[in-house]
C-alpha atoms as a PDB file:
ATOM      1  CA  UNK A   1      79.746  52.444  89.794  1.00  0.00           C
ATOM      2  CA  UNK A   2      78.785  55.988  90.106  1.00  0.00           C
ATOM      3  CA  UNK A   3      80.445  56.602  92.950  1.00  0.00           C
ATOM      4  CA  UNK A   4      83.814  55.021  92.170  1.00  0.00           C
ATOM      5  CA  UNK A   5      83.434  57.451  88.719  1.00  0.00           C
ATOM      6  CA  UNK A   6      82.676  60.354  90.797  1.00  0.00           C
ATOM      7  CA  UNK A   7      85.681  59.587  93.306  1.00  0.00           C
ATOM      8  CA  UNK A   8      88.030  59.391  90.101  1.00  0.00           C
ATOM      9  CA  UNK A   9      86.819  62.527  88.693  1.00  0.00           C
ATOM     10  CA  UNK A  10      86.904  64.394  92.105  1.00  0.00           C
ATOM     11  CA  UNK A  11      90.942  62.912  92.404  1.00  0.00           C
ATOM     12  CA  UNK A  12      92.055  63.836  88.798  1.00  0.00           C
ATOM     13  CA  UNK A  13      90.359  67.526  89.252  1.00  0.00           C
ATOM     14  CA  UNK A  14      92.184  67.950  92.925  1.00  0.00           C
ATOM     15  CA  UNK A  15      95.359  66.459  90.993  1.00  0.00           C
ATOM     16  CA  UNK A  16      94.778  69.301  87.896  1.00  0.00           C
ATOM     17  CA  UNK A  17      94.258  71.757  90.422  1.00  0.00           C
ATOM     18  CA  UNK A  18      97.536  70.733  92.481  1.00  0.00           C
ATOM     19  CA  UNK A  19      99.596  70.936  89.274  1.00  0.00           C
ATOM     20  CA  UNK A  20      98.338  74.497  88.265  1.00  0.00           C
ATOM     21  CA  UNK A  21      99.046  75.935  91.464  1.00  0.00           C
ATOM     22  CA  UNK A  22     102.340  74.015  91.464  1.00  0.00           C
ATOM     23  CA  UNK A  23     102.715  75.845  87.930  1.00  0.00           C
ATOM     24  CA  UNK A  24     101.889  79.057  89.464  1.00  0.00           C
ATOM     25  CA  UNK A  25     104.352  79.107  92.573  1.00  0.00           C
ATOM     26  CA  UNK A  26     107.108  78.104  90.081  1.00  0.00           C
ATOM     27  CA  UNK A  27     106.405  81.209  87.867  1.00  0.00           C
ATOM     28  CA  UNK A  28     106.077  83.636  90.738  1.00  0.00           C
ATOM     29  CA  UNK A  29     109.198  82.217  92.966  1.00  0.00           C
ATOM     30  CA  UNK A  30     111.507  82.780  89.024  1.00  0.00           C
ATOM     31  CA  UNK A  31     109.900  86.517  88.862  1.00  0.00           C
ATOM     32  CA  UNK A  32     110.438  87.392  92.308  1.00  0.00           C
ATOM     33  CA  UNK A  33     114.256  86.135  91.848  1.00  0.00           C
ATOM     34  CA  UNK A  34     114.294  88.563  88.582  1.00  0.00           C
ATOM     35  CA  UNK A  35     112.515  91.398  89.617  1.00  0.00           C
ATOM     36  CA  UNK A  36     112.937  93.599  92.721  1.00  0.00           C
ATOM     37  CA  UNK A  37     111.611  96.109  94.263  1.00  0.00           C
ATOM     38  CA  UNK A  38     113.020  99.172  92.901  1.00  0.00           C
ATOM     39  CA  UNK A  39     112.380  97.821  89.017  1.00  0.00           C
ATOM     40  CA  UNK A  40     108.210  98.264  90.021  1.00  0.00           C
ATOM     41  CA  UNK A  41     109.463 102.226  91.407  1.00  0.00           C
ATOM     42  CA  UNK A  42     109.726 104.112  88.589  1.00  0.00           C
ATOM     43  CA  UNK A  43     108.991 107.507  90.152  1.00  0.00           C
ATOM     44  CA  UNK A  44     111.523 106.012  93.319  1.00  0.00           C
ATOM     45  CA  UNK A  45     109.319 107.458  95.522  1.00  0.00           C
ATOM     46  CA  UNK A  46     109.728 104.584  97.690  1.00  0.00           C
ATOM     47  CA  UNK A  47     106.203 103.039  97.674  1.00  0.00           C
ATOM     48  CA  UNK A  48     104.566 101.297  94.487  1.00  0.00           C
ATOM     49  CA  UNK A  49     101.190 103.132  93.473  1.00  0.00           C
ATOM     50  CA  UNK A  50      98.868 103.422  90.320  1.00  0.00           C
ATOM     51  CA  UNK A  51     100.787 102.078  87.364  1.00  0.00           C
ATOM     52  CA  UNK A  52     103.497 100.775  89.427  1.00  0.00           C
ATOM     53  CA  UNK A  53     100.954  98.854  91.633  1.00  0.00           C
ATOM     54  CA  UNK A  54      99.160  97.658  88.669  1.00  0.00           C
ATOM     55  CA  UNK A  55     101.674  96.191  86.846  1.00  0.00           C
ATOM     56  CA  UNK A  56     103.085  94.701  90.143  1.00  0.00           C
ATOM     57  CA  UNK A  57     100.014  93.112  90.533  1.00  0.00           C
ATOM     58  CA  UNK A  58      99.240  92.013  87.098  1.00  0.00           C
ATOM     59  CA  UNK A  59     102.675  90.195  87.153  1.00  0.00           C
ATOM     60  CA  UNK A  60     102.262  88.675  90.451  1.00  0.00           C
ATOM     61  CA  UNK A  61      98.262  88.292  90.150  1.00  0.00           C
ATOM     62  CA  UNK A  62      98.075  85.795  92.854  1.00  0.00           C
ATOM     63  CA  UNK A  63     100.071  87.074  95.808  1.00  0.00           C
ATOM     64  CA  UNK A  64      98.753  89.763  98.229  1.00  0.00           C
ATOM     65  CA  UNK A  65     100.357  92.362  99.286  1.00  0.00           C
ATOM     66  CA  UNK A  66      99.733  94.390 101.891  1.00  0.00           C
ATOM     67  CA  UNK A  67      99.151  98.056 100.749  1.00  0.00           C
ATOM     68  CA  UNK A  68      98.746 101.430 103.646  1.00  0.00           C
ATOM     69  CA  UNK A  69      96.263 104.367 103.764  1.00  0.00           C
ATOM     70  CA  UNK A  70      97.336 105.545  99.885  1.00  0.00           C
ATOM     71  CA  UNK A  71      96.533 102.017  98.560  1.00  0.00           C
ATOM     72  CA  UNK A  72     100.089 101.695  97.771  1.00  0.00           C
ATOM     73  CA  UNK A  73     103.110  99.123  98.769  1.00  0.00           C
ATOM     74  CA  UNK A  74     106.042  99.939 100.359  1.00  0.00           C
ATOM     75  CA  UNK A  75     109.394  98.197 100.070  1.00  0.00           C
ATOM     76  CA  UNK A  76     108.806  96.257 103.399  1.00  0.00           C
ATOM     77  CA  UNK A  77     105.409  95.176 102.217  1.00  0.00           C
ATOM     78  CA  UNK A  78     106.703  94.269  99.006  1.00  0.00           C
ATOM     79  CA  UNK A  79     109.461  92.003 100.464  1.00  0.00           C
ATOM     80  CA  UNK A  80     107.290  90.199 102.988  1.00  0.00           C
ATOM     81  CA  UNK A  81     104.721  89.355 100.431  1.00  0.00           C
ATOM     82  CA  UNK A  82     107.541  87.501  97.927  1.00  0.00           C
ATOM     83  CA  UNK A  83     110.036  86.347 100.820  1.00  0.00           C
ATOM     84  CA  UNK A  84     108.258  82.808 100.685  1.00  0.00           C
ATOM     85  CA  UNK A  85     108.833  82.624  97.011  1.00  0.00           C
ATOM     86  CA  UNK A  86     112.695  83.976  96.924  1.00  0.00           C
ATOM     87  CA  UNK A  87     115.751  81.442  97.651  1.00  0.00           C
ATOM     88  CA  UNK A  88     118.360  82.121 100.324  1.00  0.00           C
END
């Protein structure tokens, strides 16, 4: 009986989890088709860095993006890290 209790619980948690990430990709894949690149660059320097990177990264908390020697994100980087969440 135990087990068949611990078997449901284990399913509905893998289901909850399932659904939040769901929920997740869904937010990221409608801010990725709003924002772009040059809304994070408000210096236009051409690479996101401090306050730029942080509130890149606070709006997109779970993607990673790669960043070069300065800790920042370039346009390329920036790109590559959404292009799975943007449509065609």
């Amino acid at each position: 009986m135990d087990t068949s209790i611990n078997a449901i619980n284990s399913v509905s948690t893998s289901t909850q989890k399932t659904q939040a990430a769901d929920k997740q990709s869904e937010k990221i894949k409608e801010l990725a088709q709003e924002y772009d690149f040059d809304y994070f660059d408000v210096d236009n320097d051409g690479k996101l860095s401090g306050t730029e990177l942080t509130k890149l990264k606070s709006m997109f908390n779970s993607v990673d993006f790669d960043v070069d020697e300065d800790d920042a994100v370039d346009e390329s980087a920036f790109n590559s890290a959404l292009s799975e969440y943007k449509e065609s």
